[in-house]
N, C-alpha and C. Protein backbone atom coordinates (compact mmCIF):
# COMPACT_ATOMS: atom_id res chain seq x y z
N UNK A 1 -15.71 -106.21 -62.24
CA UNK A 1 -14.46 -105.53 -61.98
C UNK A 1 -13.31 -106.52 -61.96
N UNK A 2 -12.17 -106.39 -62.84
CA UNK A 2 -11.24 -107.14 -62.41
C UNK A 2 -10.36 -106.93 -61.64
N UNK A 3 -9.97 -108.16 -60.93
CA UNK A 3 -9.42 -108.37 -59.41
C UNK A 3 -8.01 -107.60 -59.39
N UNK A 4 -7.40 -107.21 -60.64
CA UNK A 4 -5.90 -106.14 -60.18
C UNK A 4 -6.87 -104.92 -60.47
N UNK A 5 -7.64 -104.47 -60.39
CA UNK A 5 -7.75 -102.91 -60.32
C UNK A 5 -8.09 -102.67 -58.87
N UNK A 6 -7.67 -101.23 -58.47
CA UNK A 6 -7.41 -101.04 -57.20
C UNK A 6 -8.80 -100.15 -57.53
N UNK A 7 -9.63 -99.69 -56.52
CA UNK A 7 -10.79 -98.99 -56.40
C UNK A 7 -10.73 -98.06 -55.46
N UNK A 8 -10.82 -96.83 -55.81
CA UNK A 8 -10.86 -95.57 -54.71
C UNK A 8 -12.37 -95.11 -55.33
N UNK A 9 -12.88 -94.34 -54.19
CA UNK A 9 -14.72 -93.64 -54.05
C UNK A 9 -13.96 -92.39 -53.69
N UNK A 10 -13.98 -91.13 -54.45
CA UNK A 10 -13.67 -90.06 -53.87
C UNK A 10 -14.56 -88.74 -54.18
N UNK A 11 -15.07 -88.24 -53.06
CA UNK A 11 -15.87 -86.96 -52.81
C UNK A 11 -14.77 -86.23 -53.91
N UNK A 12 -15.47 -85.53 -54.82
CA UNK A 12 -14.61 -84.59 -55.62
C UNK A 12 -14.79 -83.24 -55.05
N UNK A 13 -15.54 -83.00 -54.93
CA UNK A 13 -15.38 -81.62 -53.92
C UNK A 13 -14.32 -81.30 -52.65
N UNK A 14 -14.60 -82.25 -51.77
CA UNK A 14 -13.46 -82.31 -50.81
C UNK A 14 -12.23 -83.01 -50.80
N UNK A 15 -12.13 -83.81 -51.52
CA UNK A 15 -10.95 -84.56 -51.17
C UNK A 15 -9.70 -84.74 -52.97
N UNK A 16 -10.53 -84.04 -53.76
CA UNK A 16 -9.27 -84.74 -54.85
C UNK A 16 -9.90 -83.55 -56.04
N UNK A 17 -9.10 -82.80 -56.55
CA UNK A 17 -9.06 -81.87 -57.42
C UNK A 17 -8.53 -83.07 -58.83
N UNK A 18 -9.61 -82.48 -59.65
CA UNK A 18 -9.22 -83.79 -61.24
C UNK A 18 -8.49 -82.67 -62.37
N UNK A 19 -7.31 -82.98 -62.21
CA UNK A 19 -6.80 -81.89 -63.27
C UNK A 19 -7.96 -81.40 -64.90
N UNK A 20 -7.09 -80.27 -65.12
CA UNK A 20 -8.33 -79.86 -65.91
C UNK A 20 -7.56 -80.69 -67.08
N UNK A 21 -8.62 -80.57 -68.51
CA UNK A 21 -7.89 -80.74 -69.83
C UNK A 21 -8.14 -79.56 -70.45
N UNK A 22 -7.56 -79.60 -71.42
CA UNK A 22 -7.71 -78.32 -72.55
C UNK A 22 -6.83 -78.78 -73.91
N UNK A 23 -7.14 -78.10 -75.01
CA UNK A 23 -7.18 -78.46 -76.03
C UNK A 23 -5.50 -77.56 -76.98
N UNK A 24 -4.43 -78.34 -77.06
CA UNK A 24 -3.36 -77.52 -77.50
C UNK A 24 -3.20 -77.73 -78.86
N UNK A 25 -3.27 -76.34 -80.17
CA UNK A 25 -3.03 -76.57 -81.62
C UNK A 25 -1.54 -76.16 -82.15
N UNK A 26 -1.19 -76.62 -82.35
CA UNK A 26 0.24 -76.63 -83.48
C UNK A 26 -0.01 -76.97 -84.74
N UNK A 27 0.48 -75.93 -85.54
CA UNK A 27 0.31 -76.40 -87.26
C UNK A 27 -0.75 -77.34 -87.57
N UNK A 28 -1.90 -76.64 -87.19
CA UNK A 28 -3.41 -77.05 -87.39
C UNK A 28 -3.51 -78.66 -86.92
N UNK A 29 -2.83 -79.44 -86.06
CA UNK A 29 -2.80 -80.97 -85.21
C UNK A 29 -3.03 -80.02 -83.81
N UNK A 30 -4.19 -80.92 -83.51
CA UNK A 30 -4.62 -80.66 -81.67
C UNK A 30 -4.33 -81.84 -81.00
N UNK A 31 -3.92 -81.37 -80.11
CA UNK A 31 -3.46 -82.22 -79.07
C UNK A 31 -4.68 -82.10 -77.56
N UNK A 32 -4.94 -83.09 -77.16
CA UNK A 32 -6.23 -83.54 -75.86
C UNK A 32 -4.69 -83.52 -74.81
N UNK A 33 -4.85 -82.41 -73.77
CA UNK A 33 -3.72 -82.24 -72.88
C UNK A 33 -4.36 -82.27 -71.53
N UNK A 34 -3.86 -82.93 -70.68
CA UNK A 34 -4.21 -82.40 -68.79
C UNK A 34 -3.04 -81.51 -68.72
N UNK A 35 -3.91 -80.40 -67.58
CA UNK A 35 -3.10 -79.31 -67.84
C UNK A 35 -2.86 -79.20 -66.21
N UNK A 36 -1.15 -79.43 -65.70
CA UNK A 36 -0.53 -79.32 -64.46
C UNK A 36 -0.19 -78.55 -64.02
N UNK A 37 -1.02 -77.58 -62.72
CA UNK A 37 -1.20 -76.49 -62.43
C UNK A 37 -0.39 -76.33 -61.34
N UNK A 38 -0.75 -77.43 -60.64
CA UNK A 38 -0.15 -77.39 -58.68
C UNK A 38 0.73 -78.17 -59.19
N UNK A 39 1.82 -78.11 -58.39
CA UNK A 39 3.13 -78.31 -57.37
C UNK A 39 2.95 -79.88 -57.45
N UNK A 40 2.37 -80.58 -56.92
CA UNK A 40 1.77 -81.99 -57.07
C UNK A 40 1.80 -82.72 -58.36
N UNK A 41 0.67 -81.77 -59.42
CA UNK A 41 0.76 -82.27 -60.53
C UNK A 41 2.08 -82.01 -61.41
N UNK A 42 2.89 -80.72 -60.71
CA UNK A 42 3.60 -80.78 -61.87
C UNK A 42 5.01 -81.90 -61.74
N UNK A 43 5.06 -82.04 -60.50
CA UNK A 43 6.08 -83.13 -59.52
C UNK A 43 5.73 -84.50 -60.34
N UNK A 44 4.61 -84.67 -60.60
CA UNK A 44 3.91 -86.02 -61.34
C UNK A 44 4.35 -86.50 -62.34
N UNK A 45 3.92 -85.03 -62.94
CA UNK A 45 4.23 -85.61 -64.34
C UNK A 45 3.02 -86.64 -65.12
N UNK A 46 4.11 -86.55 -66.20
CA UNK A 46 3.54 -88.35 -67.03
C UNK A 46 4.18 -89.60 -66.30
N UNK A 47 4.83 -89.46 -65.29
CA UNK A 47 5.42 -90.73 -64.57
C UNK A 47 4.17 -91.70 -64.63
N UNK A 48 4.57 -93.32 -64.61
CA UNK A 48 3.31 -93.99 -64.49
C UNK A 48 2.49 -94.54 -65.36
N UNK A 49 2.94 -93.45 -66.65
CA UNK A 49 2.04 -93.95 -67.48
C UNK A 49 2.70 -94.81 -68.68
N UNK A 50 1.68 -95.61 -69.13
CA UNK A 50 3.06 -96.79 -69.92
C UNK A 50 2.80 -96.23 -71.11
N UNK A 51 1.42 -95.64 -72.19
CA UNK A 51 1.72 -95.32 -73.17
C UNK A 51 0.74 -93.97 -73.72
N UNK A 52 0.64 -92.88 -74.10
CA UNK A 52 0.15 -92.03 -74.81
C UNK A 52 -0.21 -91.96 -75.79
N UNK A 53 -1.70 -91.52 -76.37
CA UNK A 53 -2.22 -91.72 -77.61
C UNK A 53 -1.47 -90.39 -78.90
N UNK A 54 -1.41 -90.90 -80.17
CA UNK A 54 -0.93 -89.58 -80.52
C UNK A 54 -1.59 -87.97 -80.40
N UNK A 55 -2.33 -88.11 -79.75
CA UNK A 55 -3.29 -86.80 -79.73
C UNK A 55 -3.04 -86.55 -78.33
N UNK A 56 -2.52 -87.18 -77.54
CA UNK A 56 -2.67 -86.41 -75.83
C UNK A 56 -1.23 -86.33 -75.28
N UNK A 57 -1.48 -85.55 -74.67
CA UNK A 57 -0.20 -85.21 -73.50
C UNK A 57 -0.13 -84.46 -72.55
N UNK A 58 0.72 -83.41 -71.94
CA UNK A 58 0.55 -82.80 -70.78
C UNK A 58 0.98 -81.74 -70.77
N UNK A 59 0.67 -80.10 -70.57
CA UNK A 59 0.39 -79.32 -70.59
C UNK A 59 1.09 -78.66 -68.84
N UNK A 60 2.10 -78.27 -68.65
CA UNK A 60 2.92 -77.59 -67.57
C UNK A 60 2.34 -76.25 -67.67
N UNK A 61 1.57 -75.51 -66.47
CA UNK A 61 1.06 -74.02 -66.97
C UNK A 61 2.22 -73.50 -65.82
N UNK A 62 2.68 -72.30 -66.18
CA UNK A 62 2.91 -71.19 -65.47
C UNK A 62 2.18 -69.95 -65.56
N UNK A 63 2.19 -69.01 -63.91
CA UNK A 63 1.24 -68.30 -63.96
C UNK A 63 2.30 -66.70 -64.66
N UNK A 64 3.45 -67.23 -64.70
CA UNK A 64 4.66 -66.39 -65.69
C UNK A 64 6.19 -66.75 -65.97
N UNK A 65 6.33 -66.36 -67.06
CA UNK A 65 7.85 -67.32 -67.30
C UNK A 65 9.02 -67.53 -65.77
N UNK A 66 9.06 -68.77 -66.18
CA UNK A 66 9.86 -69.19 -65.28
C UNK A 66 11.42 -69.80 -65.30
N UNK A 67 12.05 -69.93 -64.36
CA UNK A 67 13.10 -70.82 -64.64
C UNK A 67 12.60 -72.47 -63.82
N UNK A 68 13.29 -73.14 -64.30
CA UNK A 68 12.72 -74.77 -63.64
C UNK A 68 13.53 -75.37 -64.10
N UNK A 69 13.30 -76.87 -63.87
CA UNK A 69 14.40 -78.25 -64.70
C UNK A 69 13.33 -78.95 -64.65
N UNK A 70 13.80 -79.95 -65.50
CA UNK A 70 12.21 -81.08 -65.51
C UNK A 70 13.43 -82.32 -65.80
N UNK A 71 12.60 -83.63 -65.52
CA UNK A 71 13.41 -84.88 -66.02
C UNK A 71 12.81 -86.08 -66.25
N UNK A 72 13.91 -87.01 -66.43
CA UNK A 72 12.44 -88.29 -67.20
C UNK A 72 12.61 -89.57 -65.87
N UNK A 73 12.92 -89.31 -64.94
CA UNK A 73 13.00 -90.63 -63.65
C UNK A 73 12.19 -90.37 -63.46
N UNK A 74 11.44 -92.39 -63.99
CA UNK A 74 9.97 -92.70 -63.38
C UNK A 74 9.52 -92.32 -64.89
N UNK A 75 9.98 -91.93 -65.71
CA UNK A 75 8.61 -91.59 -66.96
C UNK A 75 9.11 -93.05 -67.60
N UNK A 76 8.13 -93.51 -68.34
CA UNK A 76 8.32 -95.15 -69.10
C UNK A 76 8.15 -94.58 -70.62
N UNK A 77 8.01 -93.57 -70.76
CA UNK A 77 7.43 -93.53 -72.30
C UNK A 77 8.74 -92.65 -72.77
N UNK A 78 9.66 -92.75 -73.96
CA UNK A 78 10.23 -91.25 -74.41
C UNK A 78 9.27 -90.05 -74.61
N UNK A 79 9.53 -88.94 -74.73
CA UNK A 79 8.78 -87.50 -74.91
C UNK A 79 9.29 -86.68 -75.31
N UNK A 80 8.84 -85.87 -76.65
CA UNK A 80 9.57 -84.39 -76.43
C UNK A 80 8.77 -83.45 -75.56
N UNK A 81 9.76 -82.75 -75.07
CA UNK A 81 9.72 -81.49 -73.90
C UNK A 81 9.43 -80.55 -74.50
N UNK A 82 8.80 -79.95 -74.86
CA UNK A 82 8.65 -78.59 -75.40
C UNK A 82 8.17 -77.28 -75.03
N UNK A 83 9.56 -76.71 -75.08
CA UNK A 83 9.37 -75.55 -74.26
C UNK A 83 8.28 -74.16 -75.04
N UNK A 84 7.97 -73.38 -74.44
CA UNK A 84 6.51 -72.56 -74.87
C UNK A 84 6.62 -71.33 -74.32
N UNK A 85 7.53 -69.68 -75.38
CA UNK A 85 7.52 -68.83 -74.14
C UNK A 85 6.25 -67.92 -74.20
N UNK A 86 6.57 -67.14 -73.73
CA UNK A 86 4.64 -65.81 -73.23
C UNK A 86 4.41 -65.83 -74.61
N UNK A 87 4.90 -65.46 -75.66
CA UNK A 87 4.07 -64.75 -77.14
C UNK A 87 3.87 -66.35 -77.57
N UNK A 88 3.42 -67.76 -76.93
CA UNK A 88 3.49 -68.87 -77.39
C UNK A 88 3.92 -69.25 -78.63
N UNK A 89 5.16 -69.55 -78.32
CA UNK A 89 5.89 -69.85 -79.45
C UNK A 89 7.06 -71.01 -79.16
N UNK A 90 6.92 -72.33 -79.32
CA UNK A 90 8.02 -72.69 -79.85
C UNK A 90 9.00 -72.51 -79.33
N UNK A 91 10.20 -71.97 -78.57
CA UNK A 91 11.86 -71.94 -78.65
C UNK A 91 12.76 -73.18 -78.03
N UNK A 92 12.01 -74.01 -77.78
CA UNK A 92 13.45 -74.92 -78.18
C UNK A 92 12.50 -76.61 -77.59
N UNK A 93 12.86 -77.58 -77.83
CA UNK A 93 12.53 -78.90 -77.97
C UNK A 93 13.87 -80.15 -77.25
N UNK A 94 12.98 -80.82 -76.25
CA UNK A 94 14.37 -81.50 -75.88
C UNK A 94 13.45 -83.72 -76.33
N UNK A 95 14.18 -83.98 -76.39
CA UNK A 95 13.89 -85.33 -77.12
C UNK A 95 14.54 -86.33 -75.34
N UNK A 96 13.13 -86.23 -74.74
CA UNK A 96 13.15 -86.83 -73.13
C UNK A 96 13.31 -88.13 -73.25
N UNK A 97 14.47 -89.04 -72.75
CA UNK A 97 14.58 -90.35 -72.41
C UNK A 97 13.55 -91.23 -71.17
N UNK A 98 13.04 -92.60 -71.55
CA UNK A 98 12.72 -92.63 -70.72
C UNK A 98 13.31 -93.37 -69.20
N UNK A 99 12.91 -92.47 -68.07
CA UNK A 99 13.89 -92.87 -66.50
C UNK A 99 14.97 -92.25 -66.75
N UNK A 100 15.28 -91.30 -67.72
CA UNK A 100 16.40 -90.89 -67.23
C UNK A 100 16.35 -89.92 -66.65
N UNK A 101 17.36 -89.64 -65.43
CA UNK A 101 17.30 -88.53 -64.28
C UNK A 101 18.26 -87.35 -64.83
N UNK A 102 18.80 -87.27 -65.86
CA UNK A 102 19.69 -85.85 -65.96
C UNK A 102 18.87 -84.92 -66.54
N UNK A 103 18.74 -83.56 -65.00
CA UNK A 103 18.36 -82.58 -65.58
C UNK A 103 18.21 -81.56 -66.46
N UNK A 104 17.21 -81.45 -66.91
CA UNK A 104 16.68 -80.09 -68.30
C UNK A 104 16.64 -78.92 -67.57
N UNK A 105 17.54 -77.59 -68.07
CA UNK A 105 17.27 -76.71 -67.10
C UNK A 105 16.17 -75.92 -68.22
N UNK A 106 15.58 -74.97 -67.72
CA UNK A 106 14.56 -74.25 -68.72
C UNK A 106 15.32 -72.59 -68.05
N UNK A 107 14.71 -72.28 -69.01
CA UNK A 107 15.05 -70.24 -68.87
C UNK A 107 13.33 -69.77 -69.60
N UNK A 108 12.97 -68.75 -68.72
CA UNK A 108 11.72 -68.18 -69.23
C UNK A 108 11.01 -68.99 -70.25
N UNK A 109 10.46 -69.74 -68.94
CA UNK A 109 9.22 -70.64 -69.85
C UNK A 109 8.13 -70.43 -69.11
N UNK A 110 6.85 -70.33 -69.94
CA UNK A 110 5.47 -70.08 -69.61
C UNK A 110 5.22 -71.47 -69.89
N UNK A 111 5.35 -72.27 -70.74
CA UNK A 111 4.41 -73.45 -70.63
C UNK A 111 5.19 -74.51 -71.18
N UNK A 112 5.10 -75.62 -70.71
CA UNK A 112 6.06 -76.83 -71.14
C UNK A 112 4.70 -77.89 -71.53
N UNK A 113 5.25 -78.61 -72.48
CA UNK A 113 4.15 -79.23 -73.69
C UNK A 113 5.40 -80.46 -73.99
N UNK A 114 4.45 -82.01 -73.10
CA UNK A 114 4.95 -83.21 -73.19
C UNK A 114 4.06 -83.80 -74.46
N UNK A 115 4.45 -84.69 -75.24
CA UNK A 115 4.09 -85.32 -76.30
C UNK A 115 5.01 -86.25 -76.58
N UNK A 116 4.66 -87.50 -77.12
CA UNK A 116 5.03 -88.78 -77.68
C UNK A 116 5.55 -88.00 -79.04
N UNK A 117 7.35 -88.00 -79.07
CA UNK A 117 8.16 -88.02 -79.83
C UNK A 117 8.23 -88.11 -81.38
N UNK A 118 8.54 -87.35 -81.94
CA UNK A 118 8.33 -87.48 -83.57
C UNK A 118 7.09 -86.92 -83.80
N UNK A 119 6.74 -85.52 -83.44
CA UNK A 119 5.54 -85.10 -83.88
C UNK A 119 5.45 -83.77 -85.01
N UNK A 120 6.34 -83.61 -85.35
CA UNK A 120 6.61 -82.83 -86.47
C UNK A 120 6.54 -81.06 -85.75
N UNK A 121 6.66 -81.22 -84.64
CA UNK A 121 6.89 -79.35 -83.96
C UNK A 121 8.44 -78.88 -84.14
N UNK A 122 8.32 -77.56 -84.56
CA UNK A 122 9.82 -77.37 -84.27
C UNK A 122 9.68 -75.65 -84.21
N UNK A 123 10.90 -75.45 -83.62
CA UNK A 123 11.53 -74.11 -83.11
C UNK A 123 10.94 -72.92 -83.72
N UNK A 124 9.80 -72.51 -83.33
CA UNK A 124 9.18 -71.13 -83.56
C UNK A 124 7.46 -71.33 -84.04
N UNK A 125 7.51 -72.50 -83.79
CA UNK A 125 5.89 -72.73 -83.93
C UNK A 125 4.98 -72.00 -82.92
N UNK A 126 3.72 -71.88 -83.70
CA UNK A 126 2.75 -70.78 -82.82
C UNK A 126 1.88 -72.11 -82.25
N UNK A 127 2.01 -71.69 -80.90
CA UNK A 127 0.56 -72.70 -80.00
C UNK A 127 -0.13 -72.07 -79.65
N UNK A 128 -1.49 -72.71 -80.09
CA UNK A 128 -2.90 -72.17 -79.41
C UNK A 128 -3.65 -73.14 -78.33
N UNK A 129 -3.39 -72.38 -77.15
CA UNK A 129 -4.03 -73.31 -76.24
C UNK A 129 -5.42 -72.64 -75.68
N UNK A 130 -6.85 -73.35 -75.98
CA UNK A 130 -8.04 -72.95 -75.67
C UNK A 130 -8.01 -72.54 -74.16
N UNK A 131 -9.08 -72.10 -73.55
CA UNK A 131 -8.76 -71.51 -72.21
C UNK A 131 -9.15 -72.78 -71.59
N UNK A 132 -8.30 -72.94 -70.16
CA UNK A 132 -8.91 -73.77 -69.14
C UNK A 132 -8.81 -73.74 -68.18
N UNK A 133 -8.91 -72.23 -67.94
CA UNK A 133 -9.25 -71.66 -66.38
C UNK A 133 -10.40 -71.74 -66.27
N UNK A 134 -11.39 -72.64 -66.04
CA UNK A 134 -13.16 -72.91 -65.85
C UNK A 134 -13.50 -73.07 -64.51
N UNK A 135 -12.51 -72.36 -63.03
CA UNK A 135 -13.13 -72.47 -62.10
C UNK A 135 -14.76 -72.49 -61.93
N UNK A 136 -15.19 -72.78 -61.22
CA UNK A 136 -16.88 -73.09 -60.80
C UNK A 136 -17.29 -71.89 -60.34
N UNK A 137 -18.51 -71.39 -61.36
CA UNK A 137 -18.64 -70.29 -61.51
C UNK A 137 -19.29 -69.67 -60.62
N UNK A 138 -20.29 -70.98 -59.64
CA UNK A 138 -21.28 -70.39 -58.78
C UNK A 138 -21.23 -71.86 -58.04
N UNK A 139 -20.56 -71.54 -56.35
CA UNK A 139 -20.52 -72.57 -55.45
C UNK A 139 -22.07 -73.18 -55.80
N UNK A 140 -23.40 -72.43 -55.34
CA UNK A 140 -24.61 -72.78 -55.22
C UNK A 140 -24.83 -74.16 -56.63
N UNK A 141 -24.14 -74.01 -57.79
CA UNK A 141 -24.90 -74.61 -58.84
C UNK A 141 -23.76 -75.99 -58.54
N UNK A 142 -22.88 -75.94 -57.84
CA UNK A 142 -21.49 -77.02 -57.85
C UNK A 142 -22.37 -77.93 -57.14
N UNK A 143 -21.98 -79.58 -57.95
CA UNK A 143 -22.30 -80.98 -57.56
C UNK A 143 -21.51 -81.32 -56.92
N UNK A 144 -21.66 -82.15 -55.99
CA UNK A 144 -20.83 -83.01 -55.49
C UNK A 144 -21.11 -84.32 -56.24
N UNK A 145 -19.23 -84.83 -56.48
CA UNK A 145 -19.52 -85.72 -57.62
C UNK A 145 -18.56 -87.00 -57.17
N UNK A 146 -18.79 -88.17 -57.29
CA UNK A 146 -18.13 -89.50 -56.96
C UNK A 146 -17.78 -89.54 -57.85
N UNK A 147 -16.42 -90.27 -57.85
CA UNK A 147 -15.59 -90.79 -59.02
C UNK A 147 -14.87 -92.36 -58.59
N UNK A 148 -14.96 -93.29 -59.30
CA UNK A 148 -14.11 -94.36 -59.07
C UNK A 148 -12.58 -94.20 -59.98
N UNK A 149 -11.52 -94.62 -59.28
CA UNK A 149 -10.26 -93.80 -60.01
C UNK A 149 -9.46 -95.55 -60.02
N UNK A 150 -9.21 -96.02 -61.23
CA UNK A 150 -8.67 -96.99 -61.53
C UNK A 150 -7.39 -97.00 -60.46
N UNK A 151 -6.46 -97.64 -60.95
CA UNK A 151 -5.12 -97.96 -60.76
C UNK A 151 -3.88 -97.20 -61.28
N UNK A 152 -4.65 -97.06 -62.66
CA UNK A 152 -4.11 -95.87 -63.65
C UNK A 152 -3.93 -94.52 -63.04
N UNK A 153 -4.49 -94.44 -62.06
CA UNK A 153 -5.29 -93.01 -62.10
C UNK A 153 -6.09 -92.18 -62.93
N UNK A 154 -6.72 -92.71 -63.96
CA UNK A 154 -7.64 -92.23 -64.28
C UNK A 154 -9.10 -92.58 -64.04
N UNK A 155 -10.10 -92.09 -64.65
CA UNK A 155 -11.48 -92.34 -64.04
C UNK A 155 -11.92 -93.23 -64.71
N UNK A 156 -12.62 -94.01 -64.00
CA UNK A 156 -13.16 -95.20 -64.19
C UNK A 156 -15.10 -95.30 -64.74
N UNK A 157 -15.50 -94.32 -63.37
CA UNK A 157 -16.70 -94.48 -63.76
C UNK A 157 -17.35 -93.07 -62.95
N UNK A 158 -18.26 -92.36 -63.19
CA UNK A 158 -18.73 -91.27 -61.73
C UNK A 158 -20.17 -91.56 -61.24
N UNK A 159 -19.85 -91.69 -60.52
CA UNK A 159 -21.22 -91.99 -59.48
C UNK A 159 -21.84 -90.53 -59.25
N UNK A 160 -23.43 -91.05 -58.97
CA UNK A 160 -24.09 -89.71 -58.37
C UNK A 160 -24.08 -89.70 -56.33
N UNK A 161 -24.01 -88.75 -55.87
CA UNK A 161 -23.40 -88.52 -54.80
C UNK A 161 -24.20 -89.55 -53.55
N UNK A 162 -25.11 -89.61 -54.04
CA UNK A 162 -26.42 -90.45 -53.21
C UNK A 162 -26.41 -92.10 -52.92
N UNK A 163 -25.45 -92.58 -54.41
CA UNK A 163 -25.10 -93.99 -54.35
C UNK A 163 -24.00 -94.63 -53.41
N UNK A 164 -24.28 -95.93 -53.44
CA UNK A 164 -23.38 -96.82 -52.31
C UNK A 164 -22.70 -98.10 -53.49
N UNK A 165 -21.98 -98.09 -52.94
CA UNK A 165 -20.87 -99.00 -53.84
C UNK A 165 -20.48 -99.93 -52.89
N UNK A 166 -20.72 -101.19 -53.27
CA UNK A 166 -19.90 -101.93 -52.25
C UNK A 166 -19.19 -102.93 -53.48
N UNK A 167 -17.57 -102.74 -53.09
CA UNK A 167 -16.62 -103.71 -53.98
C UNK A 167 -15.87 -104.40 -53.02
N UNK A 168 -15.71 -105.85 -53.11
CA UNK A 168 -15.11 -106.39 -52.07
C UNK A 168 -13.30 -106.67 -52.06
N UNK A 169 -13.26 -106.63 -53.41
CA UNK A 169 -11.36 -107.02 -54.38
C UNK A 169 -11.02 -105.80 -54.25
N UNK A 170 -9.60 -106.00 -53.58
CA UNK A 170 -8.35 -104.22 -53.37
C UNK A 170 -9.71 -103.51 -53.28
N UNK A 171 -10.67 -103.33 -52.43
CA UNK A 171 -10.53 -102.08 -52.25
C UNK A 171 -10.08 -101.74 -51.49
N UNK A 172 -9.50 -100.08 -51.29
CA UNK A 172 -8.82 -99.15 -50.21
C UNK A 172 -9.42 -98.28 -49.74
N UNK A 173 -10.16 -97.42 -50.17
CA UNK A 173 -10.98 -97.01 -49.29
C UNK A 173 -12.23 -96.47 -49.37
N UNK A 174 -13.00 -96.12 -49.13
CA UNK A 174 -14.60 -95.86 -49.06
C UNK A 174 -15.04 -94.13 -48.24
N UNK A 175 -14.90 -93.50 -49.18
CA UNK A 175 -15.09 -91.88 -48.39
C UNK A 175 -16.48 -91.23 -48.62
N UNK A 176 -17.35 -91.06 -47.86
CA UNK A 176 -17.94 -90.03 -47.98
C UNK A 176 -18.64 -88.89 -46.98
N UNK A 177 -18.48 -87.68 -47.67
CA UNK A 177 -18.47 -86.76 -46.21
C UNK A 177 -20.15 -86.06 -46.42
């Protein structure tokens, strides 16, 4: 392990919900999206992250069109914003600076769709986003599952629930219930 990665052990059942992914198509190019459901994630954002592959990005769900603002303080990467209404479609595209704080207001948006800039979408495109409502279908069959979560915040490695980890560099903390 190298000595700048920070190491968290977290019970996934109790203590840390892992956003879902799901799969978004535009003019036959798919995009690998985490899809920001809660209040938390959607506050998040892509902040944090220094760079995006051309195939991934982030996926804003609403549970129905909404009004909102979104902005780029704290994002490091440029992005287009792309707004997504109910008949998924396309209506309008904003070209996101990065850190900059002046607000985007939105009008009836169902889904906002971040992507690394210059991706050839524009105003009336049809999106197909696969389903990724996969709540757990049956508590009884649900694992309890360890995850080590970089620095990045993403996952590092998953442990089976039974194992012991001992890391002695940054670690912060050690949970299990």
């Amino acid at each position: 392990c190298s000595a700048n990665i920070y190491i968290f052990i977290i019970l996934y059942k109790y203590i840390f919900k892992i956003m879902k992914n799901t799969i978004v198509e535009i003019n036959d190019r798919k995009y690998r999206v985490k899809v920001a459901e809660t209040e938390e994630e959607q506050e998040k954002g892509l902040q944090d992250i220094d760079n995006l592959d051309d195939d991934e990005g982030m996926l804003f769900a609403f549970e129905e069109p909404i009004s909102c603002y979104f902005h780029m303080k704290g994002t490091k990467i440029n992005l287009d914003i792309i707004l997504i209404n109910e008949d998924d479609r396309v209506f309008n595209i904003y070209n996101g600076k990065a850190d900059d704080d002046t607000p985007l207001v939105c009008e009836d948006v169902k889904y906002v769709l971040e992507l690394n800039q210059n991706n050839n979408i524009k105003i009336g495109d049809i999106v197909e986003i696969e389903d990724y409502d996969n709540e757990e279908e049956d508590d009884d069959e649900e694992e309890e599952k360890l995850y080590v979560i970089g620095e990045n915040g993403r996952i590092q490695a998953e442990v089976e629930s039974e194992s012991r980890i001992f890391i002695r560099i940054h670690t912060k903390n050690l949970i299990k219930l």
